[in-house]
Every structure is written in structure tokens, then in C-alpha cells.
C-alpha atoms as a PDB file:
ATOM      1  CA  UNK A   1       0.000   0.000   0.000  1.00  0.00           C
ATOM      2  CA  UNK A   2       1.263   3.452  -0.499  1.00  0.00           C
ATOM      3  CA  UNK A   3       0.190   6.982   0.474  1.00  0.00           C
ATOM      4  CA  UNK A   4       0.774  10.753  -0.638  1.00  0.00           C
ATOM      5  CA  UNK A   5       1.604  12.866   2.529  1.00  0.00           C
ATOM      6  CA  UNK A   6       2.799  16.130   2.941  1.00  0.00           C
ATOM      7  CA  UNK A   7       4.807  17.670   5.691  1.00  0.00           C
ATOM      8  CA  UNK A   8       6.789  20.602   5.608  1.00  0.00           C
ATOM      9  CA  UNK A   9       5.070  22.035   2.274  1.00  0.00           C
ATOM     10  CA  UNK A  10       5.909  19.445   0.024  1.00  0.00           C
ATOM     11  CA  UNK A  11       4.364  15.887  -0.851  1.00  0.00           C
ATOM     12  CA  UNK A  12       6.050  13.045  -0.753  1.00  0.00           C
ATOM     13  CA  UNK A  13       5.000   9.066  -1.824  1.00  0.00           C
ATOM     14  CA  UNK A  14       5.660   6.199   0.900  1.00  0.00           C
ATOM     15  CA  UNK A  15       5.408   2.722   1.342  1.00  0.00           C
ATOM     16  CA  UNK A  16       6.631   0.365   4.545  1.00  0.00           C
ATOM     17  CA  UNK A  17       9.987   0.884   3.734  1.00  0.00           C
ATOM     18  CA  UNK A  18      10.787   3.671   2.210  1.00  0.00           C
ATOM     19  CA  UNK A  19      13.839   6.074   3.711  1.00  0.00           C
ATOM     20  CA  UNK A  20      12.793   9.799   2.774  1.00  0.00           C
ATOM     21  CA  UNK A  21      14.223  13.364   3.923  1.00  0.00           C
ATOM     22  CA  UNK A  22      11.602  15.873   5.218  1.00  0.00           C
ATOM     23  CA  UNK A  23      11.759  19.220   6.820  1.00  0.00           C
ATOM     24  CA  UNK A  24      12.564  19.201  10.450  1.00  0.00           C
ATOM     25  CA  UNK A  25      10.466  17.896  12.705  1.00  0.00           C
ATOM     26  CA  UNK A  26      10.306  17.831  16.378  1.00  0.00           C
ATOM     27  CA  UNK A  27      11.556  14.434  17.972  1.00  0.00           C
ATOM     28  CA  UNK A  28      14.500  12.104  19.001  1.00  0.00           C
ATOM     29  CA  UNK A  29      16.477   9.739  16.835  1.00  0.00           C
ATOM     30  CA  UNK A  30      14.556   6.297  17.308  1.00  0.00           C
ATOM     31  CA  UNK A  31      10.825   7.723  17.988  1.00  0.00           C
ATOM     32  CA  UNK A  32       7.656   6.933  16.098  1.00  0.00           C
ATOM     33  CA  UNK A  33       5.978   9.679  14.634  1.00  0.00           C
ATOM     34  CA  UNK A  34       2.669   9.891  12.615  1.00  0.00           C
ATOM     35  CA  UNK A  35       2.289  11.523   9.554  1.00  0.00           C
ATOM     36  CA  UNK A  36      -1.200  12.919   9.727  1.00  0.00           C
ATOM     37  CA  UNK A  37      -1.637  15.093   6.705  1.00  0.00           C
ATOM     38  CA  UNK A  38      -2.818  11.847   4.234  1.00  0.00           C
ATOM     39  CA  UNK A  39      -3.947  13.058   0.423  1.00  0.00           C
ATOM     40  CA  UNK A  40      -4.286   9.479  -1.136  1.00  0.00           C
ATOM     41  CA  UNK A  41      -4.084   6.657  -0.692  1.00  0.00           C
ATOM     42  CA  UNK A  42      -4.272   3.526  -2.052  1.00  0.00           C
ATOM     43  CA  UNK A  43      -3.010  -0.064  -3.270  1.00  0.00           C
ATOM     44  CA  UNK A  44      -2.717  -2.287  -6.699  1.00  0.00           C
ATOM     45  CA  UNK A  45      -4.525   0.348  -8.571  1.00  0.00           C
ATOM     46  CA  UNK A  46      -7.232   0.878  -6.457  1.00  0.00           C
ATOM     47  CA  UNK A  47      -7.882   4.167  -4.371  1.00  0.00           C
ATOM     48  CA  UNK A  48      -8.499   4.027  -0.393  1.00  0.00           C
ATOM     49  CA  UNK A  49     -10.414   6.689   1.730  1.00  0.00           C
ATOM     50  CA  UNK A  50      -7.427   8.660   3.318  1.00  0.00           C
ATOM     51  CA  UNK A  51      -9.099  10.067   6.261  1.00  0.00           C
ATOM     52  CA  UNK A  52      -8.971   6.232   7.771  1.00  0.00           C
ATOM     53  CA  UNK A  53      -5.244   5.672   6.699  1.00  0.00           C
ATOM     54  CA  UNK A  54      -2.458   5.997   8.958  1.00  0.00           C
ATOM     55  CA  UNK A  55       1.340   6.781   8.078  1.00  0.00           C
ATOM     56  CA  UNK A  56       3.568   6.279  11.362  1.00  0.00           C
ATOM     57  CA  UNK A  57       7.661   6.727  10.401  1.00  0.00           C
ATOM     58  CA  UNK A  58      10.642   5.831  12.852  1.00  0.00           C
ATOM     59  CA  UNK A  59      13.237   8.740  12.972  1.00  0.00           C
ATOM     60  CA  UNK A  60      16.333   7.731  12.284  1.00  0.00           C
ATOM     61  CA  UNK A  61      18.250  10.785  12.013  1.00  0.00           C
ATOM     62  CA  UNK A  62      18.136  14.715  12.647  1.00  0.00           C
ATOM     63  CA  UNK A  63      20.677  16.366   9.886  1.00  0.00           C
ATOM     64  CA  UNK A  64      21.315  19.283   8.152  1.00  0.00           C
ATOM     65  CA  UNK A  65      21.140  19.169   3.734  1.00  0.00           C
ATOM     66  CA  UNK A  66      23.584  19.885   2.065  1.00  0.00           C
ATOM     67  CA  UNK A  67      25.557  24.248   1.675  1.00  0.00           C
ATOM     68  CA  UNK A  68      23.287  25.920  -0.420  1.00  0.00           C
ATOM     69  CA  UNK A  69      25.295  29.343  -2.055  1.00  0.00           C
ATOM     70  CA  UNK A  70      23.839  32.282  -2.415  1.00  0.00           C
ATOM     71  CA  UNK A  71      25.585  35.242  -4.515  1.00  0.00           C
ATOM     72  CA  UNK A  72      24.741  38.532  -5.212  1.00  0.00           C
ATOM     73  CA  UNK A  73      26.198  40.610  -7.953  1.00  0.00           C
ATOM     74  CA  UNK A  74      25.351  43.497  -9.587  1.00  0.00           C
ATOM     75  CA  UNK A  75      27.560  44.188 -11.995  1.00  0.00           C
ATOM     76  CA  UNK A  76      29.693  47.831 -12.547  1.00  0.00           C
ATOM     77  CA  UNK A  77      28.961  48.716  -9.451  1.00  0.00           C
ATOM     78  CA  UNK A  78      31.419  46.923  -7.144  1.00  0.00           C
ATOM     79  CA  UNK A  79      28.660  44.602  -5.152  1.00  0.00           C
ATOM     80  CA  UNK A  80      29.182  41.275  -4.265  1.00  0.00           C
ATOM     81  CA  UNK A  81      27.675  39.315  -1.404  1.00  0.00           C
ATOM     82  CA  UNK A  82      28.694  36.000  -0.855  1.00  0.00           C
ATOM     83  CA  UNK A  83      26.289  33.795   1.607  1.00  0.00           C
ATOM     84  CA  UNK A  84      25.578  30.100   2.754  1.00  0.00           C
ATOM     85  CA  UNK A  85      22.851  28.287   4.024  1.00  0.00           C
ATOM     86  CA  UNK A  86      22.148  24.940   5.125  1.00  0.00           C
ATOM     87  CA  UNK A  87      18.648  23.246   6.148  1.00  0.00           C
ATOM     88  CA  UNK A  88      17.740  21.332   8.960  1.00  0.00           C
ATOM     89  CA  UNK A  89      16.476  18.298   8.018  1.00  0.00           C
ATOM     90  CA  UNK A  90      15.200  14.747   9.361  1.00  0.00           C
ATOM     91  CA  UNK A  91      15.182  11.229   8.570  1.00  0.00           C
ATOM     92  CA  UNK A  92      12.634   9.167   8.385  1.00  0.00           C
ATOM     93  CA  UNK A  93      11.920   5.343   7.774  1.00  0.00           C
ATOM     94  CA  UNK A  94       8.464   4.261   7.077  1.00  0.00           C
ATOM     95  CA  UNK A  95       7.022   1.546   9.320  1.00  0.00           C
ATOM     96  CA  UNK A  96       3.419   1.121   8.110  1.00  0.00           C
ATOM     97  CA  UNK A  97       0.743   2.624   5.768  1.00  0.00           C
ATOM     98  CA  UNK A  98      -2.649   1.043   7.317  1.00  0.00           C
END
């Protein structure tokens, strides 16, 4: 079975299993968390009612993405701004879809 949930602003499609990378979430490394915002759902080709499935996910990991680099020019006019940025993120395994 599968399921399209979205956390953090984006949507993302699980199955037991599956390893994904979401915006942080509040939690420990090793606790069960349930994904509660459920879009669709559903299983060999046939759709399931999403309000009555459950996504829980194990959290294996709080981490930060990869450096981002932002740079600003404007050109004949002697501006350049040089900045970084890197996202919190965390890792989640899918236990169950049910």
C-alpha cells in the first residue's frame, strides 16, 4: 500500500519501507511519529479513503542538507555578497501505511 503525505510544504509518496528526507520535525532519533496530513491513498490500482489511513515513520536521524550558495552581484557597481545556508532536516523510515 502506499500513500501521498505532505509535511513541511511538500508531498512526498511512501510505502513500509521507504527512507525519505523531510523538513525538520520535532523528535528524538529512534521515535515513532505519525504523519497525519494523508492526500491518497491507495493499493494495486485501487484508491483508499485517506481520512482512515495511517502513516507512522521511525526517525532515524536529525541532519542538516547539504551548503546551499547564495551570490549577489550586480555588476559595474562593485557589489558582491557571498552567503551560505544549510537546512535542517530529518530522517525518516516508514514503518506502516494502514
Amino acid at each position: 500500500m502506499f500513500a501521498i503525505v505532505r509535511t513541511g510544504g511538500k508531498q512526498y509518496r511512501v510505502a513500509a519501507g521507504d527512507k525519505i528526507a523531510v523538513e525538520k520535525l520535532a523528535g528524538e532519533a529512534g521515535e515513532t511519529i505519525t504523519l497525519g496530513d494523508v492526500l491518497l491513498a491507495g493499493a494495486d490500482g485501487a484508491l483508499a479513503d485517506p481520512a482512515s489511513v495511517t502513516v507512522s515513520a521511525e526517525i532515524i536521524a536529525q541532519a542538516r542538507s547539504e551548503k546551499v550558495i547564495v551570490f549577489k552581484k550586480r555588476r559595474r557597481h562593485n557589489y558582491r555578497r557571498k552567503n551560505g545556508h544549510r537546512q535542517y532536516l530529518t530522517l525518516l523510515r516508514i514503518v506502516s501505511v494502514a
